[in-house]
Structure formats: structure tokens, C-alpha cells
N, C-alpha and C. Protein backbone atom coordinates (compact mmCIF):
# COMPACT_ATOMS: atom_id res chain seq x y z
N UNK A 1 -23.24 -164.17 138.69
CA UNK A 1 -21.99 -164.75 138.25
C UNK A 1 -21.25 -165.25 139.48
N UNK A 2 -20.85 -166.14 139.67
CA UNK A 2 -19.59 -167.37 140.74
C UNK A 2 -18.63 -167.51 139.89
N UNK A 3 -17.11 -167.79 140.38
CA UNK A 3 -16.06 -168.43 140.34
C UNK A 3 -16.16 -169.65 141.17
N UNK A 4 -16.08 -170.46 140.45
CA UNK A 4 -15.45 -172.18 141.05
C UNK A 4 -14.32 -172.39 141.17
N UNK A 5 -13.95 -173.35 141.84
CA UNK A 5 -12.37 -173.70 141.80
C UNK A 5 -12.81 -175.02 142.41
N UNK A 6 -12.13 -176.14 141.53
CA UNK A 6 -12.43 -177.66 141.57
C UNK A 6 -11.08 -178.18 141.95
N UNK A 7 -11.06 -178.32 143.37
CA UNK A 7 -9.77 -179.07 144.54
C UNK A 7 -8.69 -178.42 143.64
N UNK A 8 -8.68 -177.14 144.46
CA UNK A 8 -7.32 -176.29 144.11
C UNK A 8 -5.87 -176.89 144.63
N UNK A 9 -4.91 -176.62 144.34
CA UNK A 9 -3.96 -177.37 145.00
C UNK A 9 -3.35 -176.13 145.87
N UNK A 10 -2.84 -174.68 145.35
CA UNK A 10 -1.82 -173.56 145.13
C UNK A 10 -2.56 -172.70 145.95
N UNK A 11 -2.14 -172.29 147.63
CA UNK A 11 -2.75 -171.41 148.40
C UNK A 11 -2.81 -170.40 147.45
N UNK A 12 -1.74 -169.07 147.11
CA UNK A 12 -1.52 -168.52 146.61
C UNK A 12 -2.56 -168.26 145.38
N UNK A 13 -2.55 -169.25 144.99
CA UNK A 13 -3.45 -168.88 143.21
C UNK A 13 -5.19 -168.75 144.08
N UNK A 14 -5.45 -169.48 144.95
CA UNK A 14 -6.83 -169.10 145.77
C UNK A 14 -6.97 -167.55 146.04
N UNK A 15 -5.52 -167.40 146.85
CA UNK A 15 -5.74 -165.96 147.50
C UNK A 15 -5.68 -164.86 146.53
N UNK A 16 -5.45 -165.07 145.22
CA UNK A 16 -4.78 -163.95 144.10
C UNK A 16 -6.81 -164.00 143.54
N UNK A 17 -7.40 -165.41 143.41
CA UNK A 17 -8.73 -165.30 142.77
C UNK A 17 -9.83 -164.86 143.90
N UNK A 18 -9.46 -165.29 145.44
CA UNK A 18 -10.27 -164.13 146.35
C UNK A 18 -10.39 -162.68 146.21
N UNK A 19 -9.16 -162.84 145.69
CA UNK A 19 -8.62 -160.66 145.77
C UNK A 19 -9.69 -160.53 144.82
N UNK A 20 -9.69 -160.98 143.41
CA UNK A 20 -10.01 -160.56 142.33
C UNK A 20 -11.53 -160.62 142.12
N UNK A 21 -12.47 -161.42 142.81
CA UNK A 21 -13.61 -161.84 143.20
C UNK A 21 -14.33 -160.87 144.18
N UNK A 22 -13.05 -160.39 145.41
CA UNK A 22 -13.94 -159.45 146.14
C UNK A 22 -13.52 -158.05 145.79
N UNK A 23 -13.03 -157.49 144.65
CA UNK A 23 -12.79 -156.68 144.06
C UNK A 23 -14.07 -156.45 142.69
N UNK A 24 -14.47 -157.54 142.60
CA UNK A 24 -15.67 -157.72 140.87
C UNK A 24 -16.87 -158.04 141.62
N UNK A 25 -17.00 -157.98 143.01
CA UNK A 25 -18.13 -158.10 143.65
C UNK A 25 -18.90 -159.66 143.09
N UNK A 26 -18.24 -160.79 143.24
CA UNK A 26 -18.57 -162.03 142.33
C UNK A 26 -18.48 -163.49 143.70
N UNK A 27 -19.03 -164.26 143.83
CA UNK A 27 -19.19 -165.04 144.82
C UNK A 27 -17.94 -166.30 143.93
N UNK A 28 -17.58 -167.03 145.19
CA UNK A 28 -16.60 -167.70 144.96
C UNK A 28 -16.83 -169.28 145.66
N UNK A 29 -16.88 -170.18 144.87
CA UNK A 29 -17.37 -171.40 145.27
C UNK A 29 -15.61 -172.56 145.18
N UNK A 30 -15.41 -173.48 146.74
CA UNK A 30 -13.81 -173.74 146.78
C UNK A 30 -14.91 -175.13 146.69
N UNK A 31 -13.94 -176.00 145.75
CA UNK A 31 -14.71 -177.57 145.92
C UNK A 31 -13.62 -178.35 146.20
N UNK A 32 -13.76 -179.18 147.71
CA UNK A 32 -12.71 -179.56 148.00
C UNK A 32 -12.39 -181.05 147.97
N UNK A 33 -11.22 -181.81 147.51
CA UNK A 33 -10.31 -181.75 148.72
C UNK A 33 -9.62 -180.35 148.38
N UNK A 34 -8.80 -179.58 148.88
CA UNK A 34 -7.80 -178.89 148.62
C UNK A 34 -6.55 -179.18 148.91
N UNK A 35 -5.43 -178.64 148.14
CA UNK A 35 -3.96 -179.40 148.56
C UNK A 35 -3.74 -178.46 149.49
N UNK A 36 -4.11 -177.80 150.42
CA UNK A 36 -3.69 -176.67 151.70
C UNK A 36 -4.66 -176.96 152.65
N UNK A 37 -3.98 -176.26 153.39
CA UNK A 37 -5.01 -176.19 154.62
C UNK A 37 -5.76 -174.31 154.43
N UNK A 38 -7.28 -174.41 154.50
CA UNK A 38 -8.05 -173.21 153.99
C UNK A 38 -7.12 -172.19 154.66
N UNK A 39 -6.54 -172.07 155.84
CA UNK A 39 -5.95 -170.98 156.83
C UNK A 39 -4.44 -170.79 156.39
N UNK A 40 -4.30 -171.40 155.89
CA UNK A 40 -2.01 -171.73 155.56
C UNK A 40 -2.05 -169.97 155.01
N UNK A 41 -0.61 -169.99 155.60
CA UNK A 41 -0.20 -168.76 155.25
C UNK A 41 -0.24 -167.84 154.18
N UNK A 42 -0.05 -168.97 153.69
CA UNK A 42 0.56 -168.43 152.00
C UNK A 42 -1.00 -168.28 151.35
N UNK A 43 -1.68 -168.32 151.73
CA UNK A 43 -3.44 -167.82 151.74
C UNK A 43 -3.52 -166.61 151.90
N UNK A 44 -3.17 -166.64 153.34
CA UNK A 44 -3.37 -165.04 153.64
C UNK A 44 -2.40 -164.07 153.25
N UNK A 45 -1.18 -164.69 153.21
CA UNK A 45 -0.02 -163.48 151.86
C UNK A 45 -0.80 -163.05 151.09
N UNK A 46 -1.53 -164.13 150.52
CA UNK A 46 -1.46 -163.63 148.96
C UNK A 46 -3.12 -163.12 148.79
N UNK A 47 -3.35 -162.74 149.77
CA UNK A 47 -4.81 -162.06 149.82
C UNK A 47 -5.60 -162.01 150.68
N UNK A 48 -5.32 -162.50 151.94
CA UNK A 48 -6.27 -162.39 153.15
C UNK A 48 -6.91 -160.93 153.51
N UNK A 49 -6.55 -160.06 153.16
CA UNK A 49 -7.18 -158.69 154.13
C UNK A 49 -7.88 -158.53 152.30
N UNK A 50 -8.14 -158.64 151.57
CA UNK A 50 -9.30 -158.82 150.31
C UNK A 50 -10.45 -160.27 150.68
N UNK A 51 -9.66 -161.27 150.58
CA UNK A 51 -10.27 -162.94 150.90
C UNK A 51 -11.47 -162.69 152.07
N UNK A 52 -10.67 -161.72 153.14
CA UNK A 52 -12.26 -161.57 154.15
C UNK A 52 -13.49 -160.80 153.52
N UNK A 53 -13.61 -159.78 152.64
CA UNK A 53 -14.25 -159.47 151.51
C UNK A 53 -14.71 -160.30 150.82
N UNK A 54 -14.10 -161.39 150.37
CA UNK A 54 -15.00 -162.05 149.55
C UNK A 54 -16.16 -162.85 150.36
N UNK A 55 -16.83 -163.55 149.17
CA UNK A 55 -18.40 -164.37 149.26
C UNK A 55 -17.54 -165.81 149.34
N UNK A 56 -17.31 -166.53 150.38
CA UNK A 56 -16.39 -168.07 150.44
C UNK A 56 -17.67 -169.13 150.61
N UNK A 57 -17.94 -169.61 149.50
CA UNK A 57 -18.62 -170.98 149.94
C UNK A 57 -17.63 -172.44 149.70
N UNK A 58 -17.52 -173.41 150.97
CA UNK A 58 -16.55 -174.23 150.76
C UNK A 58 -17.69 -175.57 150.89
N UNK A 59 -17.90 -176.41 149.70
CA UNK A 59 -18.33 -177.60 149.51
C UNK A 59 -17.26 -178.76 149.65
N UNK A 60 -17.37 -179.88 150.46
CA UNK A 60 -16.88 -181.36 150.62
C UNK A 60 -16.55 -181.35 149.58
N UNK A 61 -16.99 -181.57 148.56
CA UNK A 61 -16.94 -182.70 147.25
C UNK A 61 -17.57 -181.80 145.98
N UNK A 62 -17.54 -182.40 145.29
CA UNK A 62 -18.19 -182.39 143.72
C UNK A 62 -19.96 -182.49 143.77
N UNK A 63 -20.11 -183.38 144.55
CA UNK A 63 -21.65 -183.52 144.46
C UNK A 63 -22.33 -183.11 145.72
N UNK A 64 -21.74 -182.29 146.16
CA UNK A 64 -22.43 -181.66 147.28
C UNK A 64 -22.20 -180.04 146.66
N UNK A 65 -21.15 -179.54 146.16
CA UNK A 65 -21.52 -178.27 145.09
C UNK A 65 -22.44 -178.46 143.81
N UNK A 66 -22.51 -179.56 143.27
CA UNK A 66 -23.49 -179.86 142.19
C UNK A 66 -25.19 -179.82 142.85
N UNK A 67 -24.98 -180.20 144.20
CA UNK A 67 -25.93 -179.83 144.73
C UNK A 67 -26.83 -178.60 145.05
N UNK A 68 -25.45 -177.55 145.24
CA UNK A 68 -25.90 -176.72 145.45
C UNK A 68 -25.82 -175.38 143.88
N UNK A 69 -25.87 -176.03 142.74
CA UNK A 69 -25.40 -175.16 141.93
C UNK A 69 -26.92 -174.81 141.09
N UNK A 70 -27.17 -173.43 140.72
CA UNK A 70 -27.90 -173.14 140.22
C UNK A 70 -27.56 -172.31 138.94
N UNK A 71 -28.40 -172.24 137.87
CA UNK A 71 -27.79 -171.43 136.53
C UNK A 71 -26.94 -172.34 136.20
N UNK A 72 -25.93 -171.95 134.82
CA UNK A 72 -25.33 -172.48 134.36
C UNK A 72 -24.09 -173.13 134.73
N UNK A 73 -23.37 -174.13 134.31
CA UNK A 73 -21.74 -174.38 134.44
C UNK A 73 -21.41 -174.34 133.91
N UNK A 74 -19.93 -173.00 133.84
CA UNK A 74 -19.32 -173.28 132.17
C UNK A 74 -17.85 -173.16 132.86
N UNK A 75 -16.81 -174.37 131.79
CA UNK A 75 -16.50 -174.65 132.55
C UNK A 75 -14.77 -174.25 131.36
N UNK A 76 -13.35 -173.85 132.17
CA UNK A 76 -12.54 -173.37 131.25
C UNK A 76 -11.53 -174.30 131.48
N UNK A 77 -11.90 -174.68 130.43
CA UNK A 77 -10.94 -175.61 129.93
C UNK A 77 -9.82 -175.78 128.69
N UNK A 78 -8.86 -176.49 128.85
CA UNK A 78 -7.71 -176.15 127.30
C UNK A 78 -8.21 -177.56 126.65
N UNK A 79 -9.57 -177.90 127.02
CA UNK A 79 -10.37 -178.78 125.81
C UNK A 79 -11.34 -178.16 125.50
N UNK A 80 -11.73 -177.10 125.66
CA UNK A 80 -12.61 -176.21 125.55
C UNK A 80 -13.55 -176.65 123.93
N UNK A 81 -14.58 -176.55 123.89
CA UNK A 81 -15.53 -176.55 122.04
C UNK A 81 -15.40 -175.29 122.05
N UNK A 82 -15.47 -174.52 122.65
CA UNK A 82 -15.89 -172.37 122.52
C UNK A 82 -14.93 -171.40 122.90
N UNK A 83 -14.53 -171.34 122.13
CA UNK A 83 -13.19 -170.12 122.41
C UNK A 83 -14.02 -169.14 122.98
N UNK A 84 -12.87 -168.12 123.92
CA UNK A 84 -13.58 -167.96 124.80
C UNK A 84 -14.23 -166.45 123.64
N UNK A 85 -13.63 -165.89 122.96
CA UNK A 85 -14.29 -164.65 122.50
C UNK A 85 -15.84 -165.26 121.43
N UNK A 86 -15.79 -166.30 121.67
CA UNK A 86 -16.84 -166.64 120.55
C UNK A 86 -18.08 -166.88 121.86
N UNK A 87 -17.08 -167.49 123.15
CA UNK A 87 -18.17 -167.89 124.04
C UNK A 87 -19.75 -167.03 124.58
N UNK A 88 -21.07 -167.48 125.17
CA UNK A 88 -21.87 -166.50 124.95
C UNK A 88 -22.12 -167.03 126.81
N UNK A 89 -22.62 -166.28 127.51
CA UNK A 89 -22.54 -166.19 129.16
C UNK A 89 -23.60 -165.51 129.58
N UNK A 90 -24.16 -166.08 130.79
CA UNK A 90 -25.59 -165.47 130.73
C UNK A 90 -25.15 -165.23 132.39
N UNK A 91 -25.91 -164.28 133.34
CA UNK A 91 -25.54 -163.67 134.25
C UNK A 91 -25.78 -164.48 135.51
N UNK A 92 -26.23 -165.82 135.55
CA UNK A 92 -26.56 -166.51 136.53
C UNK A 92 -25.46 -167.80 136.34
N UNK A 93 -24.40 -167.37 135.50
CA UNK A 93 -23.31 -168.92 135.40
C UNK A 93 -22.67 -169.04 136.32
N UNK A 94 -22.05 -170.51 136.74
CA UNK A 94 -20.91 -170.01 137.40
C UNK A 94 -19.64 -170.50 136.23
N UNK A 95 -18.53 -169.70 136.65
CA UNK A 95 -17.58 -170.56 136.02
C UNK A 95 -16.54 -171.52 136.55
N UNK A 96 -16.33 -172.46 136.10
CA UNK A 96 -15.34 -173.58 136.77
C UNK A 96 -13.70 -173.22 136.16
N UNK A 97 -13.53 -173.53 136.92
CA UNK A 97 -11.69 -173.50 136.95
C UNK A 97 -11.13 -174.86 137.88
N UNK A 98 -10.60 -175.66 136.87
CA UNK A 98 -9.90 -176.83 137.25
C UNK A 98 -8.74 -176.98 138.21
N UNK A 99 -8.27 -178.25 138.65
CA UNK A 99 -6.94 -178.03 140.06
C UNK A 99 -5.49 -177.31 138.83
N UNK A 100 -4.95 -177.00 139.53
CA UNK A 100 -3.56 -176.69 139.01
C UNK A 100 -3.24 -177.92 138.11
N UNK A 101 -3.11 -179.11 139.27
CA UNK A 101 -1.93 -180.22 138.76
C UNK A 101 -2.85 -181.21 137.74
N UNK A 102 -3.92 -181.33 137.71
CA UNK A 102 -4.78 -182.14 137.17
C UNK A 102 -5.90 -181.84 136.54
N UNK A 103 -6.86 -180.50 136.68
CA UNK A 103 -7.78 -179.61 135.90
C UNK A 103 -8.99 -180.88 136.68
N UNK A 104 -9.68 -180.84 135.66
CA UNK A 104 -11.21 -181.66 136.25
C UNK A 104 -11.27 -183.33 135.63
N UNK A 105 -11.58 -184.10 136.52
CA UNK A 105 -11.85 -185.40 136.03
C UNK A 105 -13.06 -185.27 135.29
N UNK A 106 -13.53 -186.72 133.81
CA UNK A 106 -14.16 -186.38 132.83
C UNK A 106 -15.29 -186.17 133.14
N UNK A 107 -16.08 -187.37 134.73
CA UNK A 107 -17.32 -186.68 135.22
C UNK A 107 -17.92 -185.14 135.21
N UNK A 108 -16.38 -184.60 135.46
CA UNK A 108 -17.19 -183.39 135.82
C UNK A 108 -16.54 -182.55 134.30
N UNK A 109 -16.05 -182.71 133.40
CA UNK A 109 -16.23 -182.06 131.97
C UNK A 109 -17.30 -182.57 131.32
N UNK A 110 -17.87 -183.28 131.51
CA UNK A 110 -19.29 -183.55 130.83
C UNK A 110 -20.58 -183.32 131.79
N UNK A 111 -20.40 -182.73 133.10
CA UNK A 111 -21.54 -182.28 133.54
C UNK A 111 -21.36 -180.78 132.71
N UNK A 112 -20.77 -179.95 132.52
CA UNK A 112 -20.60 -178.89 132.63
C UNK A 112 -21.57 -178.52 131.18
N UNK A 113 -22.63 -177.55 131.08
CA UNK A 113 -22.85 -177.06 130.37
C UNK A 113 -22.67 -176.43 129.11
N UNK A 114 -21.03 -175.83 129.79
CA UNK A 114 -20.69 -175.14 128.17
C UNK A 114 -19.06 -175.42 128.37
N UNK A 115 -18.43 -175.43 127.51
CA UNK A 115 -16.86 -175.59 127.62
C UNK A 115 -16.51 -174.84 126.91
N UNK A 116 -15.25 -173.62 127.66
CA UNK A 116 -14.80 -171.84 126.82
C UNK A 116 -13.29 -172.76 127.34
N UNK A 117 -12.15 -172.24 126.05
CA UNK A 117 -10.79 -172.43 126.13
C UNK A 117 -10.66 -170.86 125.84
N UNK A 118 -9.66 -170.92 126.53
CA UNK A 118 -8.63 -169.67 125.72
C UNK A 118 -8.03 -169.55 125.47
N UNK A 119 -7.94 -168.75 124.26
CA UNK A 119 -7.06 -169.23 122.87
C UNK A 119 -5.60 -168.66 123.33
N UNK A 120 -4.86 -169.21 122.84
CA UNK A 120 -3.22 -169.14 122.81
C UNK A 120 -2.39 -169.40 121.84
N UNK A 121 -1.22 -168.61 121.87
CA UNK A 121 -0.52 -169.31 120.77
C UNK A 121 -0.08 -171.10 120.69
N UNK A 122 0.34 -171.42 119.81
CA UNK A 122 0.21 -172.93 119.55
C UNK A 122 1.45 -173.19 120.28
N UNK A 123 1.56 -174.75 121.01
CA UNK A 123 2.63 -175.03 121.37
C UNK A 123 2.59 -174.40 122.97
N UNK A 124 1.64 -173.57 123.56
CA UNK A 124 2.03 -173.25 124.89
C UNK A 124 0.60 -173.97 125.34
N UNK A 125 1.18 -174.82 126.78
CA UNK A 125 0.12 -175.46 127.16
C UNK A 125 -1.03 -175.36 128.19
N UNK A 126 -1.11 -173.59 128.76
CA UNK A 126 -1.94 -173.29 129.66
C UNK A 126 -1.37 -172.14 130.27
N UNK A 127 -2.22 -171.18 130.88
CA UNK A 127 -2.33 -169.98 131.49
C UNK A 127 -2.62 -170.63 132.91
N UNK A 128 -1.88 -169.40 134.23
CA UNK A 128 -2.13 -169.97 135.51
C UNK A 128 -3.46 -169.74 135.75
N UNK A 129 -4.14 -170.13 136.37
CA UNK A 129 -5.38 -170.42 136.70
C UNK A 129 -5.78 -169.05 137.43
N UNK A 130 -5.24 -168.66 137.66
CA UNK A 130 -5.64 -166.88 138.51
C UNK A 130 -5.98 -165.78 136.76
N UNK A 131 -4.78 -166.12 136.17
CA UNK A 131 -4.71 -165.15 134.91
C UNK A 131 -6.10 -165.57 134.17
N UNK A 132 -6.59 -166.73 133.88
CA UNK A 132 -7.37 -167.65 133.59
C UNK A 132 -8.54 -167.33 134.40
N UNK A 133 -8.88 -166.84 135.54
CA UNK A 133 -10.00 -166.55 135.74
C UNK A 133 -9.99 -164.88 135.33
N UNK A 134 -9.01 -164.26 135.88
CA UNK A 134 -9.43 -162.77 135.21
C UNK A 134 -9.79 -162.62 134.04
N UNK A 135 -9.46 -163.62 132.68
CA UNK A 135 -9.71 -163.25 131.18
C UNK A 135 -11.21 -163.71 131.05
N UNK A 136 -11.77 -164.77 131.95
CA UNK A 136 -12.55 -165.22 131.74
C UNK A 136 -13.98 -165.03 132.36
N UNK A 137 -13.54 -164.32 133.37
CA UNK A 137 -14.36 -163.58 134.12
C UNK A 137 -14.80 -162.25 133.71
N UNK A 138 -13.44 -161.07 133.38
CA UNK A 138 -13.96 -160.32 132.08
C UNK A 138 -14.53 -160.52 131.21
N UNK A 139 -14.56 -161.27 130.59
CA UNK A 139 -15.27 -161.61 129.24
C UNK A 139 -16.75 -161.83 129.29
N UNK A 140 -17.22 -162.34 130.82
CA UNK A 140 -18.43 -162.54 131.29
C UNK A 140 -19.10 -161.42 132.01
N UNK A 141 -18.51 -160.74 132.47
CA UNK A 141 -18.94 -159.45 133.12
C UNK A 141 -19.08 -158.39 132.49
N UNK A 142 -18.26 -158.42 131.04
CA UNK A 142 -18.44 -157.69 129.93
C UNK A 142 -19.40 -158.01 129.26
N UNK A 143 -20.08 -158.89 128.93
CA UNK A 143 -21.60 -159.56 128.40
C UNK A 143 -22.62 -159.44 129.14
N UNK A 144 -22.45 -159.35 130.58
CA UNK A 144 -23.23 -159.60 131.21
C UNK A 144 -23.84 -158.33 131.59
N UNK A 145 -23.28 -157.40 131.35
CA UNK A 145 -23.18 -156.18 132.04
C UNK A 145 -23.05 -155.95 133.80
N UNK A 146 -22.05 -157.13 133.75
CA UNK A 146 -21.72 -157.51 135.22
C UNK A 146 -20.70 -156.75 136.48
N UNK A 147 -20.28 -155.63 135.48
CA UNK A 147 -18.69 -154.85 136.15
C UNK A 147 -19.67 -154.08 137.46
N UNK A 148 -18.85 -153.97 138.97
CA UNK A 148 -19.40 -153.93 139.97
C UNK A 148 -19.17 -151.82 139.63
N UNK A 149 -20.04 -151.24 140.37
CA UNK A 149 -19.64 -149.62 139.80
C UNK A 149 -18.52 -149.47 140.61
N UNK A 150 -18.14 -148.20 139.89
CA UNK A 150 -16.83 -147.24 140.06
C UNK A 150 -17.02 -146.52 141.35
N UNK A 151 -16.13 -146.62 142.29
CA UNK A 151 -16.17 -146.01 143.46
C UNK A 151 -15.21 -145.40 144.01
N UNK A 152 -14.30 -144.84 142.42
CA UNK A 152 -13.31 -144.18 142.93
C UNK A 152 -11.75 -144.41 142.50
């Protein structure tokens, strides 16, 4: 299992999904441009002494991580076909998570393998992208039998 993040904009929301990544023992793929600089502060606030823990692979572009992507792409989106409790996840996916300000251009919603939304009440138009990987990452690690052991 990988976390993606497709040209993040929000140091902060990086450093909150490093924490949470090198905490679930889960590799973390940054596809850039990014709206920060990888080192900016507000990176390491919001998770640097976890972030050195994590697995950081940082790809140029879109097609230089497509390059390097193996197993599935599934990708979370609020156009999602598969809610996410209906969604089915196999242990070699990665999952994508779109920029803050813009989510993924259509190239890359139609490369993607599988498309999981999560469901919400009506009328609200998106979860932050950190909260959004924890629901969605549970949900896969719970299928997968992916949870890293208890050490305390």
C-alpha cells in the first residue's frame, strides 16, 4: 500500500499525511510541482521529527511517477463511481489524493484504475485531504490486513 499526493499545494497537510504514513508503516509518493518548497517550515511544524520516518519518494511530474507505479491506482475523488465502504482494495494499490486547490486534471482521473469518493452529507463539498487520506487509508488497511503491529 502507497499514499500519493498529486502537486500538493499545503506544507502542513503533507506534514500531517507524513506523520500518518510513518506511523501505518505505508510509503508515500509527492508528485510534483508542489506549491512549497519540500524544506519550508511549516513542513517540518507540522511533522518533521515523524516525516524523517517516513518512505519519501519525490517524482518531477505525473509521468515520471506513472513511470514508476506498480499495482493498482485508486484514486479519491468527490467524482468518485465507488463509495468508499463499497470500495474493494488489494494490498499492492497506491492511493491518489488530489492538490488542495484543484484535485487532479482529467488525464490523470482516467488513468486511474478505480475511483472511491467518500460519502458525505449532501451539500458539503469535500473533506481536507489529510482527514481524506486517514478514512481512506483505513479502509484499505482494514481489507488488506494492512495495520502495521502493536508496539505498545
Amino acid at each position: 500500500m502507497r499514499i500519493a499526493l498529486f502537486e500538493p499545494d499545503i506544507a502542513g497537510n503533507v506534514g500531517a499525511i507524513l506523520r500518518t504514513a510513518a506511523c501505518m508503516n505505508v510509503a508515500v509518493d509527492l508528485i510534483e510541482p508542489m506549491g512549497f518548497t519540500f524544506s519550508d517550515r511549516a513542513l517540518a511544524r507540522a511533522g518533521m521529527d515523524y516525516a524523517r520516518a517516513a518512505q519519501v519518494t519525490r517524482h518531477a511530474d505525473f509521468a515520471a511517477f506513472e513511470a514508476a507505479l506498480q499495482g493498482r491506482l485508486v484514486l479519491a475523488t468527490t467524482k468518485g463511481a465507488t463509495r468508499l465502504d463499497a470500495a474493494m482494495f488489494e494490498e499492492n494499490d497506491t492511493l491518489l489524493f488530489g492538490s488542495e486547490g484543484t484535485g487532479v486534471p482529467d488525464h490523470v482521473h482516467d488513468r486511474a484504475d478505480s475511483r472511491v469518493v467518500v460519502p458525505m452529507m449532501p451539500g458539503m463539498r469535500s473533506l481536507n485531504v489529510g482527514v481524506s487520506v486517514a478514512l481512506v487509508l483505513g479502509a484499505a488497511l482494514q481489507q488488506t490486513g494492512g495495520w502495521p503491529g502493536s508496539g505498545g
